[in-house]
Protein backbone atom coordinates (compact mmCIF):
# COMPACT_ATOMS: atom_id res chain seq x y z
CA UNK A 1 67.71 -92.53 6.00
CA UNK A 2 64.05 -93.54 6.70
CA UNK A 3 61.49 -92.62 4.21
CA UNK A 4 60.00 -89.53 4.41
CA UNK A 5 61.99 -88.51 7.92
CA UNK A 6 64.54 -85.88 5.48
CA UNK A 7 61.99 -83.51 6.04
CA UNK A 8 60.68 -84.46 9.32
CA UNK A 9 60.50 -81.23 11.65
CA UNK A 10 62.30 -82.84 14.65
CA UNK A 11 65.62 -84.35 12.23
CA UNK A 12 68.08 -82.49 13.79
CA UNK A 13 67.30 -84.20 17.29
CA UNK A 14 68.03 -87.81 15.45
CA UNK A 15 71.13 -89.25 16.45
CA UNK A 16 71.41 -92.52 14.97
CA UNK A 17 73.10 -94.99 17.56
CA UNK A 18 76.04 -96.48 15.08
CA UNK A 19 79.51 -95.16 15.15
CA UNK A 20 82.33 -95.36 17.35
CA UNK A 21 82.87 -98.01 19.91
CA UNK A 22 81.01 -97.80 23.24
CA UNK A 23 81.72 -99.73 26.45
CA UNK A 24 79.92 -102.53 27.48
CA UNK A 25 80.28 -104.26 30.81
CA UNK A 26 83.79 -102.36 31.58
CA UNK A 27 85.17 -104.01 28.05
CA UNK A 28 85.27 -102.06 24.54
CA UNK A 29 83.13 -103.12 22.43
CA UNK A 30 81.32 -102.00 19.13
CA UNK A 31 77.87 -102.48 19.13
CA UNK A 32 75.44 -101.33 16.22
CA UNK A 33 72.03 -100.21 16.52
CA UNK A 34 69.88 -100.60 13.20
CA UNK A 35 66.52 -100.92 12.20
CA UNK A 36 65.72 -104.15 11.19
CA UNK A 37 64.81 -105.62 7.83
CA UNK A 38 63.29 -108.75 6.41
CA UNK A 39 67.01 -110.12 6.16
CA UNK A 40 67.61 -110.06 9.82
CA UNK A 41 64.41 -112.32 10.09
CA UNK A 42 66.53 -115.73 10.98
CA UNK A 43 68.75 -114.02 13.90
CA UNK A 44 65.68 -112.09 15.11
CA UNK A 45 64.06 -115.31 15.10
CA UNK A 46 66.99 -117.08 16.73
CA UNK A 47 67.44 -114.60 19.54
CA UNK A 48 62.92 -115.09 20.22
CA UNK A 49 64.06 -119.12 20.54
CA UNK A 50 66.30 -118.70 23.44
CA UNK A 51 64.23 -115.99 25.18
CA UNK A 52 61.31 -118.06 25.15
CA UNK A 53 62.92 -121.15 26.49
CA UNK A 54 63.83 -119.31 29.52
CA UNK A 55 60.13 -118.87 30.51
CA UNK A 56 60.42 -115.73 32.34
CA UNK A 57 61.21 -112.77 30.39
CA UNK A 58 58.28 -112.24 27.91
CA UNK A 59 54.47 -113.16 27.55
CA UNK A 60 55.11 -114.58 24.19
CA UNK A 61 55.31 -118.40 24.85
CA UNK A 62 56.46 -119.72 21.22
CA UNK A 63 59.03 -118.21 19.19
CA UNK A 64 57.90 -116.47 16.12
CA UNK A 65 59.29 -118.47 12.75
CA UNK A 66 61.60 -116.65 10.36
CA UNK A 67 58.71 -116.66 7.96
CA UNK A 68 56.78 -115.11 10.85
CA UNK A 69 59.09 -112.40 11.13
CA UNK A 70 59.58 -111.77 7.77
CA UNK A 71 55.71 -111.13 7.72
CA UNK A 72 55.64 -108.53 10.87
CA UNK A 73 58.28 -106.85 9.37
CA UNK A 74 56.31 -106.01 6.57
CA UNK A 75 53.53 -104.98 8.34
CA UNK A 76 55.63 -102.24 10.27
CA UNK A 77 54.51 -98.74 9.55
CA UNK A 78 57.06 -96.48 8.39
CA UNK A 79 56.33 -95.00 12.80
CA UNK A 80 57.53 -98.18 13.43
CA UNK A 81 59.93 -100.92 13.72
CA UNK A 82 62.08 -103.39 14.59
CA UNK A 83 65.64 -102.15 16.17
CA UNK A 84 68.50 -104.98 16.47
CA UNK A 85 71.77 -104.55 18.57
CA UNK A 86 74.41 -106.57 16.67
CA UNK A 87 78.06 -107.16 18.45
CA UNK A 88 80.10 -108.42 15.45
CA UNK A 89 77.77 -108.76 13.00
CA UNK A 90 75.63 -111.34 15.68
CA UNK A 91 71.99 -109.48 16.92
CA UNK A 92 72.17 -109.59 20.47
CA UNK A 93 69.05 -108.80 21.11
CA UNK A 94 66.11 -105.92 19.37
CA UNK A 95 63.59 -103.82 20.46
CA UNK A 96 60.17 -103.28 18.60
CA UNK A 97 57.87 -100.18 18.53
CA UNK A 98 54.41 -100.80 17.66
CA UNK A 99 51.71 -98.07 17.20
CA UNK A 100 49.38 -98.36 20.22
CA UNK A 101 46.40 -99.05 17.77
CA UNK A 102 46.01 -99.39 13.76
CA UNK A 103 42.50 -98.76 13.91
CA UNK A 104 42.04 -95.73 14.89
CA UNK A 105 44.02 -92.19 14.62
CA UNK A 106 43.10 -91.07 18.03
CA UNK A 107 46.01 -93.44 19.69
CA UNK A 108 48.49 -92.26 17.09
CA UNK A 109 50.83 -90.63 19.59
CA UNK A 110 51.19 -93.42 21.46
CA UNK A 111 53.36 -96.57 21.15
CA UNK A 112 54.27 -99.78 22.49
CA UNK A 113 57.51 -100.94 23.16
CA UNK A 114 59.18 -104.66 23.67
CA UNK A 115 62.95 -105.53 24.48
CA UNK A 116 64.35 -108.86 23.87
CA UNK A 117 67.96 -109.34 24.56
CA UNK A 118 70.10 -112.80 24.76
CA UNK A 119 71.24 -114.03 28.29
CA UNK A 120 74.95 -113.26 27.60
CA UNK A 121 74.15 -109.65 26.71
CA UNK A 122 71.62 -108.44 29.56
CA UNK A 123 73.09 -106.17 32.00
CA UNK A 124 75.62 -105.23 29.61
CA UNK A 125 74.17 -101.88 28.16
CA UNK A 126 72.58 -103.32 25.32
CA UNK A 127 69.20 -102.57 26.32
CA UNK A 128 70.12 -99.10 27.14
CA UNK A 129 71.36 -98.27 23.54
CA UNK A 130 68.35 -99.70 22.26
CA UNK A 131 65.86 -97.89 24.59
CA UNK A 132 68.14 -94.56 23.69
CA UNK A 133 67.98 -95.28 20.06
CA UNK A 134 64.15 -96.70 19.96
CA UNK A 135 63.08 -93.65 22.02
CA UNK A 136 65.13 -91.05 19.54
CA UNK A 137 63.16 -92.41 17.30
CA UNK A 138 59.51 -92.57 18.55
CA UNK A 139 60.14 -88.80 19.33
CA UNK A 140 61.40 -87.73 15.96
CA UNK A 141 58.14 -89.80 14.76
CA UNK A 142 55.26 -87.72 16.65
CA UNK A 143 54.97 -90.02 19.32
CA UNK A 144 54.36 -88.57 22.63
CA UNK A 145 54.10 -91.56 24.94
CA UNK A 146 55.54 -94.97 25.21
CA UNK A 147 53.88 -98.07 26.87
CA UNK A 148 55.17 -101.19 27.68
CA UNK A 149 53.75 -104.50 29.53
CA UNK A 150 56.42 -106.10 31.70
CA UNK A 151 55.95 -110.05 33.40
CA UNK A 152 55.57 -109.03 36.72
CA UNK A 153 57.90 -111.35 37.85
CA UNK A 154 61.02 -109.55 36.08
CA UNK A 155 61.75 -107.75 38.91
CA UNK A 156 64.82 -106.33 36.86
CA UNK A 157 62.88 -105.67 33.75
CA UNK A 158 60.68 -103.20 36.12
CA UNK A 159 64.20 -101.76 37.30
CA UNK A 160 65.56 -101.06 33.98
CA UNK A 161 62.57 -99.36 32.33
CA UNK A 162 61.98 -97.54 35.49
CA UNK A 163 65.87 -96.11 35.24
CA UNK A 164 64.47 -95.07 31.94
CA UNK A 165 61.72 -92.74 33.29
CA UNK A 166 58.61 -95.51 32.73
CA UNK A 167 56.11 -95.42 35.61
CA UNK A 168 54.32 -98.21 37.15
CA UNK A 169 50.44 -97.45 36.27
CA UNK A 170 48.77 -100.73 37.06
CA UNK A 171 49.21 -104.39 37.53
CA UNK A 172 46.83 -106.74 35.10
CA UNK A 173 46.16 -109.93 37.23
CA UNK A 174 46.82 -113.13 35.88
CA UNK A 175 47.15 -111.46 32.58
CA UNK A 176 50.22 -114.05 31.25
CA UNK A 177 49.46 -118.22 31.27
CA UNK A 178 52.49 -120.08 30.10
CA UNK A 179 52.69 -124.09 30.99
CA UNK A 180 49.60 -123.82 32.85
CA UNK A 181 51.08 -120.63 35.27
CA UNK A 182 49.73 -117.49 35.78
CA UNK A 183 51.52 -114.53 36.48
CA UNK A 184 50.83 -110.67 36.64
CA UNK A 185 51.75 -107.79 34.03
CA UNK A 186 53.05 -104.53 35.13
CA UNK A 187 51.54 -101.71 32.81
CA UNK A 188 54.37 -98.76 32.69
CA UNK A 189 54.29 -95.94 30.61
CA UNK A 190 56.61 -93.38 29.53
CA UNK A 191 55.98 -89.61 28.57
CA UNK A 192 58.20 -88.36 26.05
């Protein structure tokens, strides 16, 4: 149980995403949903390496370091987090929810969400369990809106958060440079 959410006035709408078996590309398989801690910092690691290789999926250029990881994690709030899919013990892939802004209280009911999922797993419901889980979350947590920043050239990044309920609100231009390339943002939010 998370710290202080036993007495959290929205509990009984948390439904933790572990359990039973659920289907995954037409086969059975058991995936777990789990909030991350500094232990998982090698996979999460692991699973940034291959993502950023690709080139295409995320604005983040370098993979963050285990050490790196280890670091964020401990920064995390307990309002937010770092949520890893694992498939036989292996993370697949995670999603992180980041307040909106530390600084000030006045953005508190807003957050920021990022999905990072290996090749092999995309399009196989993996993102949907952590959206579904992520999301549960965020609203049992006071948050009342979700934002996320998708590389406008992931047309099917767009398509999944949109199947989610997230609305196109604006496009930043030339907001990502990786290996001397531009290429938009799409800024999408999410009412809960």
């Amino acid at each position: 149980m998370l710290r202080g959410f036993e007495s959290h006035p929205l509990r009984h709408n948390w439904r933790p995403c572990e359990g039973p078996p659920c289907f995954l590309g037409g086969m059975s398989m058991e995936i777990t949903i789990r909030r991350a801690t500094s232990d998982d910092a090698e996979a999460i690691s692991a699973v940034w390496e291959v993502v950023c290789a690709e080139r295409v999926y995320t604005a983040i250029n370098r993979a963050f370091t285990p050490r790196q990881e280890r670091e964020y994690i401990a920064t995390l709030s307990d309002r937010e987090g770092i949520f890893v899919a694992e498939v036989k013990g292996q993370v697949v892939g995670f999603q992180s929810l980041d307040l909106w802004a530390k600084y000030t209280d006045s953005f508190d009911h807003v957050g920021v969400m990022g999905t990072i999922i290996l090749p092999k797993w995309r399009r196989e419901g993996v993102g949907r369990r952590l959206a579904e889980h992520t999301l549960d979350f965020a609203r049992a947590n006071g948050y009342e809106k979700m934002v996320i920043y998708v590389r406008g050239g992931n047309a099917r990044g767009r398509a999944f958060y949109r199947s989610l309920g997230f609305a196109p609100k604006g496009v930043l231009a030339q907001q990502v440079k990786i290996d001397g390339q531009y290429e938009d943002e799409v800024f999408m939010e999410l009412f809960l």
